[in-house]
Structure formats: structure tokens, C-alpha cells
Protein backbone atom coordinates (compact mmCIF):
# COMPACT_ATOMS: atom_id res chain seq x y z
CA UNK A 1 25.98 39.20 -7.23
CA UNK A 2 24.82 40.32 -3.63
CA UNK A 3 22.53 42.51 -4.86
CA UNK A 4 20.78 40.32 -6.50
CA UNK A 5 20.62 37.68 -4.32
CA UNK A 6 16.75 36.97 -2.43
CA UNK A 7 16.19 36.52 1.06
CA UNK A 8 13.44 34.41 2.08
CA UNK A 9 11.64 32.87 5.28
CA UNK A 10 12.14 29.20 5.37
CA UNK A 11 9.79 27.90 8.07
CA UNK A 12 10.70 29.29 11.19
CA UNK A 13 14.00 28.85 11.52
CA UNK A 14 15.92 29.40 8.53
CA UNK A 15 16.51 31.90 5.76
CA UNK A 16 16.64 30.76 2.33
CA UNK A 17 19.41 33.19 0.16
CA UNK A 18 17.87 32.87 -3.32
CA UNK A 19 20.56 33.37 -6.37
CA UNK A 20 18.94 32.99 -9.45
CA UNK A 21 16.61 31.15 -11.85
CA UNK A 22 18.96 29.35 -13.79
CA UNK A 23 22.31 26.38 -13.17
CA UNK A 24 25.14 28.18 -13.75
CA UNK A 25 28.73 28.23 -12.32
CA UNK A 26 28.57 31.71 -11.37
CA UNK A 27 25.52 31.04 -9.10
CA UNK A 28 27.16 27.94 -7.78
CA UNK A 29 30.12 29.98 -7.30
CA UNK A 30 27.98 32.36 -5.48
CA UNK A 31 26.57 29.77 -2.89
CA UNK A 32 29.75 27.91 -2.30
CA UNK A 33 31.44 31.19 -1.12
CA UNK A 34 28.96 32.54 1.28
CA UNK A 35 28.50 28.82 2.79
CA UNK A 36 32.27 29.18 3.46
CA UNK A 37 32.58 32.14 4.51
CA UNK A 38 29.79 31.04 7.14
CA UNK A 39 31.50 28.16 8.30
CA UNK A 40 34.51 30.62 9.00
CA UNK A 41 32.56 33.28 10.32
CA UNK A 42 29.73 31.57 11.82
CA UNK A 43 27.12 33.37 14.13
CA UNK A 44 25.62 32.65 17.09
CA UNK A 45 22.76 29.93 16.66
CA UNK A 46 23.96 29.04 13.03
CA UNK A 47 23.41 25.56 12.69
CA UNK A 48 23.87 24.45 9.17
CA UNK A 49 23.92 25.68 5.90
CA UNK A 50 22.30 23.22 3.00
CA UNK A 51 23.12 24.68 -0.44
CA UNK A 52 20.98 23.58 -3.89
CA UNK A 53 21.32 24.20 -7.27
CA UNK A 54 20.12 28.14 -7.03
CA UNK A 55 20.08 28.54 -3.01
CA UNK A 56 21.68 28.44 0.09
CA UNK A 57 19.48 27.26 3.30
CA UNK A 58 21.23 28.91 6.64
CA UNK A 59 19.21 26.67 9.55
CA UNK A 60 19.58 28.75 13.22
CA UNK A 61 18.58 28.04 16.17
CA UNK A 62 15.84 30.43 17.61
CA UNK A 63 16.14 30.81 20.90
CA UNK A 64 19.76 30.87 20.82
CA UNK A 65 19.57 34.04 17.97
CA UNK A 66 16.85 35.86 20.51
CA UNK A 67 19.73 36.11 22.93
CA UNK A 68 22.02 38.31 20.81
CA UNK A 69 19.73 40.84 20.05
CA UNK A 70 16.10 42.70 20.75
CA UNK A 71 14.95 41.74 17.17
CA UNK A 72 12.70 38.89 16.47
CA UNK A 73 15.37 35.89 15.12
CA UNK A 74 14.61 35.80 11.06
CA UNK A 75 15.04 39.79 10.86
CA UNK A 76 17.96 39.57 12.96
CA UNK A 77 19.76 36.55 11.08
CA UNK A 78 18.54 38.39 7.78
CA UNK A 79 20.33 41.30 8.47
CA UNK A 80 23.34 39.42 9.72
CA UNK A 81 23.37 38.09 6.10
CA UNK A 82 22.77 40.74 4.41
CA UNK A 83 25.72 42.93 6.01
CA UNK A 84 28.23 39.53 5.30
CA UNK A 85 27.40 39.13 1.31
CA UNK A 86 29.37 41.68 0.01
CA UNK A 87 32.70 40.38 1.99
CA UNK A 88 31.43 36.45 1.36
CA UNK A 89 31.27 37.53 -2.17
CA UNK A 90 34.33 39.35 -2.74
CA UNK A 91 36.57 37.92 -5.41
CA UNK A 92 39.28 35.79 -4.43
CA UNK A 93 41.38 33.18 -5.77
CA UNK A 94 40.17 29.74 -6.62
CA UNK A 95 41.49 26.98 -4.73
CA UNK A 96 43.13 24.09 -6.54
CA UNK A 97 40.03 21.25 -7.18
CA UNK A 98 40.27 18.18 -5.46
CA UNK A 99 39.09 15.52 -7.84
CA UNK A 100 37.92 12.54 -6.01
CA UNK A 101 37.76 9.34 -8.25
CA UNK A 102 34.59 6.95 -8.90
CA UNK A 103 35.12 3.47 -9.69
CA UNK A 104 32.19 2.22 -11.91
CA UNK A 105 31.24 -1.31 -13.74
CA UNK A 106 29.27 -0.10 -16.62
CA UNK A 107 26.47 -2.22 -18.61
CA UNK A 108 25.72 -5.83 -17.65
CA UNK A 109 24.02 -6.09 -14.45
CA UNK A 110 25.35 -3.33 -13.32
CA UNK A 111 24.25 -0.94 -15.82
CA UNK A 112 20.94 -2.61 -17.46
CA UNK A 113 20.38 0.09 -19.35
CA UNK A 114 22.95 0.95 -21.17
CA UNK A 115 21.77 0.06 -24.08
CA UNK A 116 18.70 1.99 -23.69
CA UNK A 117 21.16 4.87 -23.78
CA UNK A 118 22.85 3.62 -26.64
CA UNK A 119 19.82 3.63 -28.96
CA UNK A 120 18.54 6.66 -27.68
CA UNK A 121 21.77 8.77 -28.55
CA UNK A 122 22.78 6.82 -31.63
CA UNK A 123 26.28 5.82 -30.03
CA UNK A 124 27.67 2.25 -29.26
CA UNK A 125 27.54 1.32 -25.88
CA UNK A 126 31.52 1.52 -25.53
CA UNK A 127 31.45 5.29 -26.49
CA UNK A 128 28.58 6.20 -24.13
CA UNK A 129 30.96 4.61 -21.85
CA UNK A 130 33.96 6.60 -23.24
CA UNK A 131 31.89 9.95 -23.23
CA UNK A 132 30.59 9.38 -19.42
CA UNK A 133 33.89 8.75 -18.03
CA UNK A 134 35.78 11.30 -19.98
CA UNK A 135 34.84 14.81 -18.28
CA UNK A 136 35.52 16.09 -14.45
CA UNK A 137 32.20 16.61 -13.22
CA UNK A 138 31.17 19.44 -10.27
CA UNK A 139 28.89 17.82 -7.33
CA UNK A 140 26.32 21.16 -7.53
CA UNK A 141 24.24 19.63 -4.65
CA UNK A 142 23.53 16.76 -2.72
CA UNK A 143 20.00 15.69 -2.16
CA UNK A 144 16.78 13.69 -2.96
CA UNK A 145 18.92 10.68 -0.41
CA UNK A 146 21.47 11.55 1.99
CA UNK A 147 24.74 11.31 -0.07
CA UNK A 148 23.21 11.56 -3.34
CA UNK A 149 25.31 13.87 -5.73
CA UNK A 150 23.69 16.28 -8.78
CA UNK A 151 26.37 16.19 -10.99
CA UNK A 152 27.29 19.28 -13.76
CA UNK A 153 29.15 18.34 -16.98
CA UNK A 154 27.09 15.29 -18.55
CA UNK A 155 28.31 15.10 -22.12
CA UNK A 156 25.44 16.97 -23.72
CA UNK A 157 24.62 13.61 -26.40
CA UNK A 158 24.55 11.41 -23.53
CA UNK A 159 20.97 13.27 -22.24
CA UNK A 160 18.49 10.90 -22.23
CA UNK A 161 14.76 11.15 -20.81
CA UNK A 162 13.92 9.23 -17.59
CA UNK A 163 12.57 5.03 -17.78
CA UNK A 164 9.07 5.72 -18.51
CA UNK A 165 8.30 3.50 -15.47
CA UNK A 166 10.56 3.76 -12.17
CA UNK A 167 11.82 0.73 -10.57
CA UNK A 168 10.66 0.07 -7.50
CA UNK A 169 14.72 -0.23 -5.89
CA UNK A 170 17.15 1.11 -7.40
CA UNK A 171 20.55 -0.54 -5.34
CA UNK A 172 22.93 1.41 -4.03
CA UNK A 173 26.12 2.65 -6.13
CA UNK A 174 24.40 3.22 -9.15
CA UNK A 175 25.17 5.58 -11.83
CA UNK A 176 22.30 6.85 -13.83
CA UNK A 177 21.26 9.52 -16.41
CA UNK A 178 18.29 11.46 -16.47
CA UNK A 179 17.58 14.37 -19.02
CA UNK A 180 21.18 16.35 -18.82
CA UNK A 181 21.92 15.21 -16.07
CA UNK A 182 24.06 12.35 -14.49
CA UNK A 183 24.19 11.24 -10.79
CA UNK A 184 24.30 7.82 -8.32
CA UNK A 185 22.01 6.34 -5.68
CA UNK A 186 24.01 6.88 -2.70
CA UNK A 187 20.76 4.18 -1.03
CA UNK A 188 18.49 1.35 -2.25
CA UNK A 189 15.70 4.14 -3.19
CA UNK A 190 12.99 3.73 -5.77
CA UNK A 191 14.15 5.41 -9.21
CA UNK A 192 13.56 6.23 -12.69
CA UNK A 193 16.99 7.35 -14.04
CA UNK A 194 18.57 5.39 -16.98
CA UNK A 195 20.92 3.23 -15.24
CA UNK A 196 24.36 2.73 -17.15
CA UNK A 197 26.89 1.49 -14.05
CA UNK A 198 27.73 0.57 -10.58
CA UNK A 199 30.17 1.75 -7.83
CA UNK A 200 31.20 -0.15 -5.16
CA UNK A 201 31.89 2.80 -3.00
CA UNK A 202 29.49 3.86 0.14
CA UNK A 203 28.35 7.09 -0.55
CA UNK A 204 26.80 7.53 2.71
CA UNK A 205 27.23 6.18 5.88
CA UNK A 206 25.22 7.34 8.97
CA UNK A 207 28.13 5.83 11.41
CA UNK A 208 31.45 7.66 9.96
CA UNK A 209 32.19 10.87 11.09
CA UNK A 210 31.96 12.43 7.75
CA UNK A 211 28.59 10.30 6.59
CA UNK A 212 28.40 11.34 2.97
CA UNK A 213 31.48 10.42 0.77
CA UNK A 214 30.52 13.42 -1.51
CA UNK A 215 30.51 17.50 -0.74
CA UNK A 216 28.61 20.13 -2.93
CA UNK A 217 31.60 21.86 -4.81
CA UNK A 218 33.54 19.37 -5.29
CA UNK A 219 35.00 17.39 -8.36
CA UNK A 220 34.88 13.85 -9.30
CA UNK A 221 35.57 11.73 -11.99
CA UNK A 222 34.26 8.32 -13.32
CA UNK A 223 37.36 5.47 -13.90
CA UNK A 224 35.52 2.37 -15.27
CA UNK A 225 36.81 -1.20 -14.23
CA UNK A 226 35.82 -4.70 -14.77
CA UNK A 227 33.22 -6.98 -12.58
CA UNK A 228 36.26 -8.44 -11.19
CA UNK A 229 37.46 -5.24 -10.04
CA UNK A 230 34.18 -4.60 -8.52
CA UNK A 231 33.95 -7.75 -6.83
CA UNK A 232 37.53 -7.60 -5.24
CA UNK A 233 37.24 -3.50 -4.68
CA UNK A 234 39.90 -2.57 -1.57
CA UNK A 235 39.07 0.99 -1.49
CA UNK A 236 36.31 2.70 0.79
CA UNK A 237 34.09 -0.49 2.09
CA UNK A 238 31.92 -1.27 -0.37
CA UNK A 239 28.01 -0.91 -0.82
């Protein structure tokens, strides 16, 4: 995989590793590992590391990277990378998943349109149900809002095209579709995603130490319950 992996100037203070075209678990694999491995090796001046569906964005800090070395900072943090993939990418044993549970209140209010989803795939609103909680998804990145998980491992006859006209707000906490792929608004943002439940967990909150309730690589799965379950949810605070 290392030698196939792209490195890239992003602005002037970061290096983009570039993986591949396509989604695949090998590439996510890929990105996971050498964002570990950085967080356990880290270099001087490493500040963060933002992975995506077919990258990894390593963020340094200029002037503290000029002070380890005669080279200007990108070649220097480039090479740094470049001499780490091969042990970042070394095979080793996969760590036991944690699988972090999602409380959702499909269709009603919570999940208007459900039965959009329902027509579109030919399948009663109780099975789209069945079929979206069933599987254990993989969080392959967060992004578009801060906490927002991209989810791998939709059901593939639960794809349905976006709402031909976004809403405006979307609330927090809720769990839409969009194409092959299923996700939820971790913030009131405006949306166009196909909008089948509700959590009533925070998915992000800028005053806990750990603001986002979700991590790329990890595993969740969706447990429906009833409105009254949502209303009286004791779990993380709700939305």
C-alpha cells in the first residue's frame, strides 16, 4: 500500500497522503493505521491528523518543523512520512471493534420521510426500518459539520437519491439516507438527505473534552425505540 500512496501540498502547512480513487476497507484500513501510528509516534510540530474517505490530512506547525531541520517544512514533514509508511503500514492484528449504540425514533416526525424511502425501494416502511437497523456500520469519516459521521454498510436496497429540494434546517440527531449512503446531522444544518429517524444523542459538543461523540474507524449500530423512549432518553444529554 505505501507505495502507492500520494503525497501532496495542502496549503502551507499540511501534507495530504492520498490512498486511492475508490471507498474501500483496505484504503480505510490504510489511513486509520498511519493516523495511529502518528498519534504514537508523533513528530515535532504535528498538530493533527484529519482522515477522509481516500486521505489522510497531517496539519504541522511551520515554524516549529523549521527548527528540526535545514529543509524547508513540507519537504521535511514529507520525508518524515514517507520513511514512517512502511512501519505504519505493516500488518498487524486487528483490534476487537468497539460498537457504540444509536438510539433512533424512526418515521413520524422524526423521520418524515420514511415513506419517501418506502416507495422508492418498494419495501414497507417497517422493513426499511428492519434493514437500517440490522447491520454494524464503520464511521469512514467525519465531516461536512463537526461530529457528523459517513457511515459504510447501508443495506444496498435502502439507496435512495437525495430530496430534490433541501430543507432549509435539518435538526439535530437526524438519521438520513442519501444515494448509498446513510449518516446523522450531528447540528441544525441545512440538508437534502432522505430523513427516516431521530437520535436523541449529542453528537457534538464544543464544551466536553472529547466534543464529537463519534471517531473515524469506529463501529456503531442503530437500536430503534419508541417516541416515549426518546422523550424520557437517560443516556448522553440529549440534542
Amino acid at each position: 500500500m505505501s507505495a502507492t500512496v500520494q503525497l501532496l501540498p495542502l496549503g502551507d502547512a499540511a501534507v495530504l497522503l492520498h490512498f486511492g480513487e475508490g471507498i474501500s476497507l483496505a484504503t480505510h484500513g490504510a489511513i486509520q493505521a498511519v493516523s495511529a501510528y502518528l498519534a504514537r509516534h508523533p513528530f515535532a510540530g504535528l498538530r493533527e491528523c484529519v482522515p477522509a474517505f481516500t486521505t489522510l490530512a497531517v496539519y504541522y506547525d511551520p515554524w516549529l518543523v523549521s527548527q528540526a531541520g535545514h529543509s524547508p517544512p513540507y519537504e521535511r514533514v514529507a520525508e518524515l512520512l514517507r520513511q514512517l509508511l512502511p512501519a505504519a503500514l505493516a500488518p498487524t492484528p486487528p483490534a476487537p471493534a468497539e460498537v457504540v449504540e444509536i438510539p433512533v425514533c424512526y418515521g413520524g416526525e422524526f423521520g418524515p420521510d420514511l415513506a419517501v424511502v418506502a416507495q422508492h425501494t418498494g419495501l414497507a416502511p417497517a422493513e426499511v426500518i428492519a434493514r437500517h437497523a440490522a447491520p454494524e456500520y464503520l464511521v469512514h469519516m467525519i465531516g461536512f459539520a463537526p461530529g457528523f459521521p459517513y457511515l459504510g454498510g447501508l443495506d444496498e436496497q435502502l439507496a435512495t437519491p437525495r430530496r430534490a429540494e433541501p430543507r432549509p434546517v435539518v435538526p439535530a440527531g437526524a438519521v438520513g439516507i442519501a444515494g448509498p449512503q446513510t449518516g446523522i446531522y450531528s447540528l441544525p444544518t441545512p440538508g437534502g438527505w432522505q430523513l427516516i429517524g431521530r437520535t436523541p444523542l449529542r453528537l457534538f459538543n464544543p464544551e466536553a473534552a472529547a466534543p464529537t461523540l463519534l471517531q473515524a474507524g469506529q463501529h456503531l449500530r442503530f437500536v430503534p425505540i419508541s417516541a416515549a423512549e426518546f422523550a424520557t432518553y437517560s443516556g448522553r444529554p440529549p440534542l
